[in-house]
N, C-alpha and C. Protein backbone atom coordinates (compact mmCIF):
# COMPACT_ATOMS: atom_id res chain seq x y z
N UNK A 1 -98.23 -8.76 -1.56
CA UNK A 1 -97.21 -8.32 -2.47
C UNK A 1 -96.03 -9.27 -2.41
N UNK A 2 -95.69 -9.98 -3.63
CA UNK A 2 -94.39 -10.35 -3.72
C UNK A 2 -93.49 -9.54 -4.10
N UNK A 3 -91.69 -9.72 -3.76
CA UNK A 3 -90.59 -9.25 -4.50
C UNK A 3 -90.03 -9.96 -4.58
N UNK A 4 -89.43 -9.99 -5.44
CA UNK A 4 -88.30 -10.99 -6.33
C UNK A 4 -87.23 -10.36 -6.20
N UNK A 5 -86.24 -11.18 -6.57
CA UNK A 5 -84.69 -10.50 -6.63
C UNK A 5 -84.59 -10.34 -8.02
N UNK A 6 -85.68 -10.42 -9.29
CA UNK A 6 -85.14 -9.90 -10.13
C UNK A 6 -86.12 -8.23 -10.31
N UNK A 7 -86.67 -7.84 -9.86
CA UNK A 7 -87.27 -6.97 -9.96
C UNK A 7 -86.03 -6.03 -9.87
N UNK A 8 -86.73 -4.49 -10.41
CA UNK A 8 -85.77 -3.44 -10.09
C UNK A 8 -85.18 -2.91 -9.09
N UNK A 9 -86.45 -2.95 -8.76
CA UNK A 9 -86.50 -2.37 -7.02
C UNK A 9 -85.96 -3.46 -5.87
N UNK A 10 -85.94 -4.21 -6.07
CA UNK A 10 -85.46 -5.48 -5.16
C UNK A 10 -83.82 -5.79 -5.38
N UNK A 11 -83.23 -5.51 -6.34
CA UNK A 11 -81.91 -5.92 -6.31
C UNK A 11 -80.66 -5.23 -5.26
N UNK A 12 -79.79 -5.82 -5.22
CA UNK A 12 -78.94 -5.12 -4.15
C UNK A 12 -78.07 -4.03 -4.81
N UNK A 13 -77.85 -2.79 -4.51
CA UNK A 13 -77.12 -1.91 -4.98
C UNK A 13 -75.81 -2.11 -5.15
N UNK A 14 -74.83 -1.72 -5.98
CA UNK A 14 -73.39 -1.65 -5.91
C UNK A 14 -72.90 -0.64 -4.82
N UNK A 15 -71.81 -1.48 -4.08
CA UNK A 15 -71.45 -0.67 -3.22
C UNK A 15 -69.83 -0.32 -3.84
N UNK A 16 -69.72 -0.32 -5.08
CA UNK A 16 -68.29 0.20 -5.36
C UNK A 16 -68.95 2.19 -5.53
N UNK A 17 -68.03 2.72 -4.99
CA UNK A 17 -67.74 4.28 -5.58
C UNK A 17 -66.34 4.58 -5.46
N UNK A 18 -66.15 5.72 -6.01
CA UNK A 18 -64.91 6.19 -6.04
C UNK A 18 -65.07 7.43 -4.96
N UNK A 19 -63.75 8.46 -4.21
CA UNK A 19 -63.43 8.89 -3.74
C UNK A 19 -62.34 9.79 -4.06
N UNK A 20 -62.54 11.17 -4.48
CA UNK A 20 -61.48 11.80 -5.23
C UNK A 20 -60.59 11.92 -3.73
N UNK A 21 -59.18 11.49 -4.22
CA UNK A 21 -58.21 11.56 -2.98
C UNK A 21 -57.16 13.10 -3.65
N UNK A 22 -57.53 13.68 -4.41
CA UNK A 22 -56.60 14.97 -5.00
C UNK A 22 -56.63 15.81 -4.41
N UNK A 23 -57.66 16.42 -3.97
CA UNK A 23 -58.35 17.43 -3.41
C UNK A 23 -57.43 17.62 -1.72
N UNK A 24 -57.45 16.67 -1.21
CA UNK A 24 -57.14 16.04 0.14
C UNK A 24 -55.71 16.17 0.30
N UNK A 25 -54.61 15.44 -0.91
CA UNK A 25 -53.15 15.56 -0.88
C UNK A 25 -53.02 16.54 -1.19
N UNK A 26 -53.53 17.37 -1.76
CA UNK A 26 -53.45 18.67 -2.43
C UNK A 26 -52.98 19.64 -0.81
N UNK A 27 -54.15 19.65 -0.10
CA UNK A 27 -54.49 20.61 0.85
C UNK A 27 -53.08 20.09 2.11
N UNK A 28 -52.85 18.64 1.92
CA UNK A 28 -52.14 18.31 3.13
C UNK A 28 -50.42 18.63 2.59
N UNK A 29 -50.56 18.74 1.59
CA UNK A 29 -48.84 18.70 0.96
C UNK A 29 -48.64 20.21 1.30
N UNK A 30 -49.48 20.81 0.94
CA UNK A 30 -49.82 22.92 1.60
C UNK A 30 -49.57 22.75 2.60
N UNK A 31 -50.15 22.20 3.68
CA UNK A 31 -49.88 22.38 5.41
C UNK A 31 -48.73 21.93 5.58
N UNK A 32 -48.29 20.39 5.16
CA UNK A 32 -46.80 20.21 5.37
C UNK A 32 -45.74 21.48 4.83
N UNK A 33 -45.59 22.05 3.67
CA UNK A 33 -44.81 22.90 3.10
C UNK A 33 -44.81 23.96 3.99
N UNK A 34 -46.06 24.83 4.78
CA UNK A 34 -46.02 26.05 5.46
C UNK A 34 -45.16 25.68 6.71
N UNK A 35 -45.59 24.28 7.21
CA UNK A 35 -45.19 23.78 8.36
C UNK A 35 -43.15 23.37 8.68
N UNK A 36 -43.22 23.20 7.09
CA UNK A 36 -41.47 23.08 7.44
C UNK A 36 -40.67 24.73 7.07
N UNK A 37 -41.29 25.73 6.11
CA UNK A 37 -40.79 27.07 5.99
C UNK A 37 -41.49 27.72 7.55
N UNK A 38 -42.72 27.77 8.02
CA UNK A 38 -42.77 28.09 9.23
C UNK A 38 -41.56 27.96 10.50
N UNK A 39 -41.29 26.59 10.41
CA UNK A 39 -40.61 25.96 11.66
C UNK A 39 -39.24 26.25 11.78
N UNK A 40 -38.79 27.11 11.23
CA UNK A 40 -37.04 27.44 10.51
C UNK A 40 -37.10 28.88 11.51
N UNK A 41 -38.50 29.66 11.22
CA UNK A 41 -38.22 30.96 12.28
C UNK A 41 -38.10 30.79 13.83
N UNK A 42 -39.20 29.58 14.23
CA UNK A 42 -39.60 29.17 15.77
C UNK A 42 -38.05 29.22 16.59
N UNK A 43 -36.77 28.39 16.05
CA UNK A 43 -36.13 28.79 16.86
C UNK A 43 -34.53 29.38 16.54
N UNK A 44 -34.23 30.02 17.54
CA UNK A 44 -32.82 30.58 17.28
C UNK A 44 -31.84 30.63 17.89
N UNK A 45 -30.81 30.21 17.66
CA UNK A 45 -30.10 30.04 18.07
C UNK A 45 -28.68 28.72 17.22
N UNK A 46 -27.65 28.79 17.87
CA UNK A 46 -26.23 28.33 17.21
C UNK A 46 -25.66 27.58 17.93
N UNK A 47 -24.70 26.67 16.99
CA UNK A 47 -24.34 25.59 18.37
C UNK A 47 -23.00 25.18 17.24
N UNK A 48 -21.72 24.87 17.68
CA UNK A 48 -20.42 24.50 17.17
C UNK A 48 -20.31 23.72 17.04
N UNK A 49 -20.11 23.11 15.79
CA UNK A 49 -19.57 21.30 15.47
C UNK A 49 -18.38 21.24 14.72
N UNK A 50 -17.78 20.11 15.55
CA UNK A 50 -16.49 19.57 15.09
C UNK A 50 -16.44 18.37 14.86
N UNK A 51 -15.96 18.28 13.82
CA UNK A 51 -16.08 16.55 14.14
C UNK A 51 -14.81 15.95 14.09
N UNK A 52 -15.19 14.67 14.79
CA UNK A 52 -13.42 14.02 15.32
C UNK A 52 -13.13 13.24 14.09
N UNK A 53 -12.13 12.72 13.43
CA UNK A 53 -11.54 11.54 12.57
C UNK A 53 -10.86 10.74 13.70
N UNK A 54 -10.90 9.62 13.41
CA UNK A 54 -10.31 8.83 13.73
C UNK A 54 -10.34 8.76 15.17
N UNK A 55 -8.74 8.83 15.70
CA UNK A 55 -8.75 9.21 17.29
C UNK A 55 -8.20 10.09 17.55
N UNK A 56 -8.80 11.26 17.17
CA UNK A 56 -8.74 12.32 17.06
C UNK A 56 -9.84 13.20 18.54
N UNK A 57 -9.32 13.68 19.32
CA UNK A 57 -10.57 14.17 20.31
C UNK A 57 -11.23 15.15 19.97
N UNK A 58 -12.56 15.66 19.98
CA UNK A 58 -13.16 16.36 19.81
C UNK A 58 -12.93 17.93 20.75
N UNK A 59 -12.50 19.47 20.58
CA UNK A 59 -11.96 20.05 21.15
C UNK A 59 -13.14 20.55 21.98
N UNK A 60 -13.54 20.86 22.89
CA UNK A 60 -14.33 21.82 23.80
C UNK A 60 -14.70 23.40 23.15
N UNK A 61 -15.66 24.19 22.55
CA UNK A 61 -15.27 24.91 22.17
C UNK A 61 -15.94 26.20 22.92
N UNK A 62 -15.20 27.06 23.59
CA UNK A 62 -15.84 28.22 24.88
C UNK A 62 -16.99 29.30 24.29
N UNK A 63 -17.78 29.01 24.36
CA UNK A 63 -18.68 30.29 24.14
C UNK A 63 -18.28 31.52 24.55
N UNK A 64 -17.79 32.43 23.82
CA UNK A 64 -17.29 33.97 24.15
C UNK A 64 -18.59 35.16 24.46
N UNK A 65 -19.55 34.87 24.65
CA UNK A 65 -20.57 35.64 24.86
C UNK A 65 -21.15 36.12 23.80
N UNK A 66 -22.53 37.13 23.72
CA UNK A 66 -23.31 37.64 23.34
C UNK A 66 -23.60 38.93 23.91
N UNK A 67 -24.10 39.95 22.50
CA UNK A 67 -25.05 41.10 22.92
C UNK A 67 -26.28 40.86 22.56
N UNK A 68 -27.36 41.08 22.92
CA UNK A 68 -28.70 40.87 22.20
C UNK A 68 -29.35 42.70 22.02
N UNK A 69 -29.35 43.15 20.85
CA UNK A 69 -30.06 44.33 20.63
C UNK A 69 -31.48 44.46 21.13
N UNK A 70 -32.26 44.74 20.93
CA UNK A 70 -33.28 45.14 21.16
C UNK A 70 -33.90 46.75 21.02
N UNK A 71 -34.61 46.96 19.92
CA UNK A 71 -34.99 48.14 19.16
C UNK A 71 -36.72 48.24 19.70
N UNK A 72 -36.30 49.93 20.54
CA UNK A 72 -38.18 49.92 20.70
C UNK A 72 -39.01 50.83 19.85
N UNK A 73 -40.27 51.26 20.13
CA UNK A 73 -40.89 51.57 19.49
C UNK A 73 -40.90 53.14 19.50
N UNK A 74 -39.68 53.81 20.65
CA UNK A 74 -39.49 55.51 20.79
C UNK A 74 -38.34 56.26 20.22
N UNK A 75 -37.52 54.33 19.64
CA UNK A 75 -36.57 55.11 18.89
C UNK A 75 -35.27 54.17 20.34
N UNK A 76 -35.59 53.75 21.68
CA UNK A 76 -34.96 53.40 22.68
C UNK A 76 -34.43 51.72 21.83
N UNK A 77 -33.10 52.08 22.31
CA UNK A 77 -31.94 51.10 21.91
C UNK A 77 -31.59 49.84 23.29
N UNK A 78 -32.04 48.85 23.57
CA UNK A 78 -31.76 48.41 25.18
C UNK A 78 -30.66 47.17 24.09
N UNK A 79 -29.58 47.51 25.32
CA UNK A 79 -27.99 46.20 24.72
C UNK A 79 -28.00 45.50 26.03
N UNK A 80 -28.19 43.98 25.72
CA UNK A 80 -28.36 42.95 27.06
C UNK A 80 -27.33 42.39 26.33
N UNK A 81 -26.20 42.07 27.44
CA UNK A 81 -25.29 41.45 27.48
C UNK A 81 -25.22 39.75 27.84
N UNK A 82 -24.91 38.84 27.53
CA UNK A 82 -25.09 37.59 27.73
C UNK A 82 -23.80 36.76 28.04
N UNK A 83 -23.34 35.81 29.08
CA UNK A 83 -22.41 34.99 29.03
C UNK A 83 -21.15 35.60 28.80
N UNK A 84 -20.84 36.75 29.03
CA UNK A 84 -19.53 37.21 29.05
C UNK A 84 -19.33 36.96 30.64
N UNK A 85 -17.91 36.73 30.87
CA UNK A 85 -17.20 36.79 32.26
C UNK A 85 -16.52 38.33 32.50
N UNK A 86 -16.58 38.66 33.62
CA UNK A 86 -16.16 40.12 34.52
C UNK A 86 -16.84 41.18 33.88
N UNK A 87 -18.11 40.86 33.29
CA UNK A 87 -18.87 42.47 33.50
C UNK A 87 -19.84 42.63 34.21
N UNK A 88 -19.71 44.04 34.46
CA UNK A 88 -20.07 44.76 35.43
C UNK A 88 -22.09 44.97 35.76
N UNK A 89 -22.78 45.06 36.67
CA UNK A 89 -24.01 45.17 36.18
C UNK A 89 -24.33 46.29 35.65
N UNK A 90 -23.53 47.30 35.57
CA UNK A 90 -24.00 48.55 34.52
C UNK A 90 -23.56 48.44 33.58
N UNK A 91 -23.05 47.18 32.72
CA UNK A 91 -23.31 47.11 31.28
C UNK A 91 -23.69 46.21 30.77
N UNK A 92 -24.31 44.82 31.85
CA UNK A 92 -25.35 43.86 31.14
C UNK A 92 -26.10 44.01 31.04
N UNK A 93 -26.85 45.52 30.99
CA UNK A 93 -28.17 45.69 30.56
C UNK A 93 -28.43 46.90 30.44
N UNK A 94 -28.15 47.92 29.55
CA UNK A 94 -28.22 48.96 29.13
C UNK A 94 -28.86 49.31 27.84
N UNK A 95 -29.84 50.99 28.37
CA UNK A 95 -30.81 51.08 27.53
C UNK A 95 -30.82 52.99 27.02
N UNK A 96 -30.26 52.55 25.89
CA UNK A 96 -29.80 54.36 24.98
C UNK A 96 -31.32 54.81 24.97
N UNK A 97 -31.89 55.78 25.55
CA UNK A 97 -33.04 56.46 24.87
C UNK A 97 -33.09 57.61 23.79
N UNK A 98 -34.38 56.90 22.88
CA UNK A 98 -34.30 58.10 21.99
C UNK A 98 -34.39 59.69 21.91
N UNK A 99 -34.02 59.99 20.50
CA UNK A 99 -34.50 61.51 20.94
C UNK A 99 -35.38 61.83 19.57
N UNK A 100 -36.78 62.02 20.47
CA UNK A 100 -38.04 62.50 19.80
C UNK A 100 -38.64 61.29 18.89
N UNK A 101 -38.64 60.34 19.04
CA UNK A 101 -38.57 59.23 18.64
C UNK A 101 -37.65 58.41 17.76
N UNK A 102 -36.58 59.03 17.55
CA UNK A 102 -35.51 58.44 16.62
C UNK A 102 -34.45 57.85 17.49
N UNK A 103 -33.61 57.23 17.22
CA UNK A 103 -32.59 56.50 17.46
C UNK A 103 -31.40 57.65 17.85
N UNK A 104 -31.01 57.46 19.16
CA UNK A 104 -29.80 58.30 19.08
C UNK A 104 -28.57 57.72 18.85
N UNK A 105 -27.99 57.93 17.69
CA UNK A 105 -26.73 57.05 17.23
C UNK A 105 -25.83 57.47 17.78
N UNK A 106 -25.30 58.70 17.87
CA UNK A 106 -24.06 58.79 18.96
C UNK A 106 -23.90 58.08 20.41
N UNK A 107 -25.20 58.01 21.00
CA UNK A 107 -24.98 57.62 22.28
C UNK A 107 -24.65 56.11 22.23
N UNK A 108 -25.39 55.29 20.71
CA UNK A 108 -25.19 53.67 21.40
C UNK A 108 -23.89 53.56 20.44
N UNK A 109 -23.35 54.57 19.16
CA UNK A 109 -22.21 54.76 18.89
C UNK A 109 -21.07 54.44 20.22
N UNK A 110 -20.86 55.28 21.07
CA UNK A 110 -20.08 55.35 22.37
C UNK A 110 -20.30 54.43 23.19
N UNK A 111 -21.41 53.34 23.70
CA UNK A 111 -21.62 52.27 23.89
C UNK A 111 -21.02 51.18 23.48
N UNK A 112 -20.83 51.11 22.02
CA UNK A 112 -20.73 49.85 20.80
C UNK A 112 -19.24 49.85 21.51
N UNK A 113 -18.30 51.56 21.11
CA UNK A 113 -16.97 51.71 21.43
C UNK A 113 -16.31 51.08 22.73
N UNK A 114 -17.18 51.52 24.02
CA UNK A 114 -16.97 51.41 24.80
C UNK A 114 -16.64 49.63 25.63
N UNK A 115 -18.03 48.96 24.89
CA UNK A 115 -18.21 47.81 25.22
C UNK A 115 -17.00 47.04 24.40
N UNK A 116 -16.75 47.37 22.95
CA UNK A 116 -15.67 46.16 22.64
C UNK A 116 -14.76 46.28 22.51
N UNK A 117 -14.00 47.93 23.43
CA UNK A 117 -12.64 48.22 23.82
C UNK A 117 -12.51 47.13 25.04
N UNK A 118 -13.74 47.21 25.47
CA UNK A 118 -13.13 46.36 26.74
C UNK A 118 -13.50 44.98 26.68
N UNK A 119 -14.49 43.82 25.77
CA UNK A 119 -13.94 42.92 25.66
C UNK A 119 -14.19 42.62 24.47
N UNK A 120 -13.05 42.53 23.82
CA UNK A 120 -12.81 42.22 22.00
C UNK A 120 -13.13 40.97 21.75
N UNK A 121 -13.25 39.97 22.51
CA UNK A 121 -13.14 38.52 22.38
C UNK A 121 -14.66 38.44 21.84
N UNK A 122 -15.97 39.28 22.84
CA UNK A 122 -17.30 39.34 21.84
C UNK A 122 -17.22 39.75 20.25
N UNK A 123 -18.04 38.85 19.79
CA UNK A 123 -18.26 39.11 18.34
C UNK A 123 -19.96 38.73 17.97
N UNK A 124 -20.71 38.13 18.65
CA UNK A 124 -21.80 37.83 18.56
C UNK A 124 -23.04 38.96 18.82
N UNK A 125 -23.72 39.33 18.20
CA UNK A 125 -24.76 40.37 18.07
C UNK A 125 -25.79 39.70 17.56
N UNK A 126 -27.30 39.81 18.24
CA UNK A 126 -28.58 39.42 17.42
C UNK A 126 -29.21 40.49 17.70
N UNK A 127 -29.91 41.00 16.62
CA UNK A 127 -30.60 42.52 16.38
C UNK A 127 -31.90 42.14 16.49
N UNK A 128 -32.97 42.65 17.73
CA UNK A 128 -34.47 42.39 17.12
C UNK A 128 -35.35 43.59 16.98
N UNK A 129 -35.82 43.49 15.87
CA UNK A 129 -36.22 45.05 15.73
C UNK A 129 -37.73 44.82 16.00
N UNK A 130 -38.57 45.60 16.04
CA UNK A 130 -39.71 45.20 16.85
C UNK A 130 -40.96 45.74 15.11
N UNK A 131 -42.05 45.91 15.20
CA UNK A 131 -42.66 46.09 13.59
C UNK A 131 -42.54 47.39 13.39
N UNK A 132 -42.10 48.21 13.87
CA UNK A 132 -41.97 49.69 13.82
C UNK A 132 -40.80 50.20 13.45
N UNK A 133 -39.86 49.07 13.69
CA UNK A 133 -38.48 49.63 13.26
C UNK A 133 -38.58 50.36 11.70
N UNK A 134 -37.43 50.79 11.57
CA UNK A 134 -37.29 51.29 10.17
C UNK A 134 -35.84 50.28 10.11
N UNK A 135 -36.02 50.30 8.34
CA UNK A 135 -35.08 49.47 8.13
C UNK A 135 -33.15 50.05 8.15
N UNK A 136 -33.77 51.35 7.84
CA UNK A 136 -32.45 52.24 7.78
C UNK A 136 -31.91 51.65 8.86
N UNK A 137 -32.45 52.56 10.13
CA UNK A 137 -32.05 51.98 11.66
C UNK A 137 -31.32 50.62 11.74
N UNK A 138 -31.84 49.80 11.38
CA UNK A 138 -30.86 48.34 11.20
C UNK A 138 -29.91 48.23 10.85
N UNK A 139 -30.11 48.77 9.76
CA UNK A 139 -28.47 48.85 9.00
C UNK A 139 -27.81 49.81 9.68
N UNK A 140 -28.14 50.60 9.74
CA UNK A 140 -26.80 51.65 10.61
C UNK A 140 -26.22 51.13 11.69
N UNK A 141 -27.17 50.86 12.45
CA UNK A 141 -26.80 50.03 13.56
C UNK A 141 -25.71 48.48 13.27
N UNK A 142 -26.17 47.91 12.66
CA UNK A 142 -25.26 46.82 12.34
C UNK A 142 -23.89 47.72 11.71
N UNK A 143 -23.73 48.61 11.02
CA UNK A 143 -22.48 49.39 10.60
C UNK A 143 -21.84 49.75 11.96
N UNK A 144 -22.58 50.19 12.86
CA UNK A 144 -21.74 50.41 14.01
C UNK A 144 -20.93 48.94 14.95
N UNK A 145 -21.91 48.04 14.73
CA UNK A 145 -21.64 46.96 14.92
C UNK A 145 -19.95 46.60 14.20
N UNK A 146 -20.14 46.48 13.05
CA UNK A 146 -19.04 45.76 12.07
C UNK A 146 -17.90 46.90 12.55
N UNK A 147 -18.35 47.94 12.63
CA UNK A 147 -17.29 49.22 12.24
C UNK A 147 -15.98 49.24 13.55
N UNK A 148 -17.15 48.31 14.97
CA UNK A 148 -15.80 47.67 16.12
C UNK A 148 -16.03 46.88 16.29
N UNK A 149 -15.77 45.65 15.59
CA UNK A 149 -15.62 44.38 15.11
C UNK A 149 -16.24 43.26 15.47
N UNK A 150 -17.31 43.66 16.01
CA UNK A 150 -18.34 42.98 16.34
C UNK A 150 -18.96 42.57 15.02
N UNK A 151 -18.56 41.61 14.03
CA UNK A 151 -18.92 41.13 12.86
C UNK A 151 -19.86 40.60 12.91
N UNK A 152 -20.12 39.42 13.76
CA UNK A 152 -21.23 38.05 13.82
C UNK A 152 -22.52 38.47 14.09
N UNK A 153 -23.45 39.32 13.25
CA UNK A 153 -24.56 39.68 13.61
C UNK A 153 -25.90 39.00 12.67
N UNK A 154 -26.80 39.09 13.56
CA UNK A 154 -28.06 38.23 12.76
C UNK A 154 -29.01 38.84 13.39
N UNK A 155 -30.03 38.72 12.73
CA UNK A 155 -31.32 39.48 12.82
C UNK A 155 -32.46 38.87 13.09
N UNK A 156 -33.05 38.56 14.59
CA UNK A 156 -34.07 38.17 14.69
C UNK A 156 -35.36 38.16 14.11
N UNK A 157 -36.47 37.37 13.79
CA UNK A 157 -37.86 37.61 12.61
C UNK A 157 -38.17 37.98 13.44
N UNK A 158 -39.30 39.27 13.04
CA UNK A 158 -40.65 39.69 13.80
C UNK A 158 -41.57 38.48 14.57
C-alpha cells in the first residue's frame, strides 16, 4: 500500500479551533462579585482616622469602650462589657434571663440605666441577635439603648 500526501486520508489535519471563553468569564465575574459582597460581613469592627495637613500632628484618639449584646435563644439577654476602665466584675459580664421565653425588658431596662448612669462616656453598642431572634426584640432593645444615650449601635450579621 502506498499513501500520498495528496490523498484524503493522508493529509495533516488543521489544528486551528476555537474555544468559547464566555461561558468561563461569565462564571468567574459571579465568584468574584459574591466574593467582594461576601467579604464586607467577615469582619467587624471600627477604627478612627484623622488625617494630619501639613505639620499638623495627628491626635491620639482614646477608645471609650464597648458593650457587646448578645441575644439567646430563651429570650436570655447576656451585656459583655469591653475596654472600659474601673468596672467592676459584676458588670463586665452580665446575663438578664428570660421569662418563658421572651425577653425581659424591665430587667435589662434597669441594667441599660444602671450601666450608663455610671459611665456616660460609653456610647458604643453591637447587637448580635442569634436566628431566632425576633426582629421586634431588636428594635426595642436598641430604643432602650438610644433612650440612655448609648446612640452608637450596630448590628452584627447572622
Amino acid at each position: 500500500m502506498h499513501f500520498s500526501g495528496k490523498s484524503g486520508s493522508g493529509r495533516k489535519k488543521q489544528m486551528n479551533f476555537e474555544l468559547n471563553l464566555i461561558p468561563f468569564i461569565d462564571v468567574l465575574s459571579t465568584c468574584i462579585c459574591f466574593l467582594l459582597m461576601t467579604a464586607v460581613f467577615i469582619n467587624l469592627g471600627s477604627f478612627h482616622v484623622s488625617q494630619a495637613v501639613g505639620s499638623e500632628k495627628q491626635e491620639k484618639v482614646e477608645v471609650k469602650g464597648s458593650v457587646t449584646v448578645s441575644m439567646g435563644g430563651q429570650g436570655d439577654v447576656r451585656f459583655e462589657v469591653k475596654d472600659v476602665k474601673g468596672i467592676g466584675q459584676d458588670l463586665k459580664l452580665v446575663t438578664v434571663r428570660g421569662n418563658g421565653g421572651k425577653i425581659n425588658f424591665d430587667k435589662t431596662e434597669e441594667w441599660i440605666k444602671s450601666f450608663a448612669s455610671r459611665f456616660a462616656d460609653v456610647k458604643t453598642v453591637l447587637l448580635m441577635p442569634n436566628p431566632t431572634s425576633k426582629y421586634d426584640d431588636m428594635i426595642q432593645l436598641m430604643a432602650q439603648f438610644k433612650k440612655n444615650q448609648l446612640d452608637q449601635i450596630g448590628v452584627a450579621p447572622l
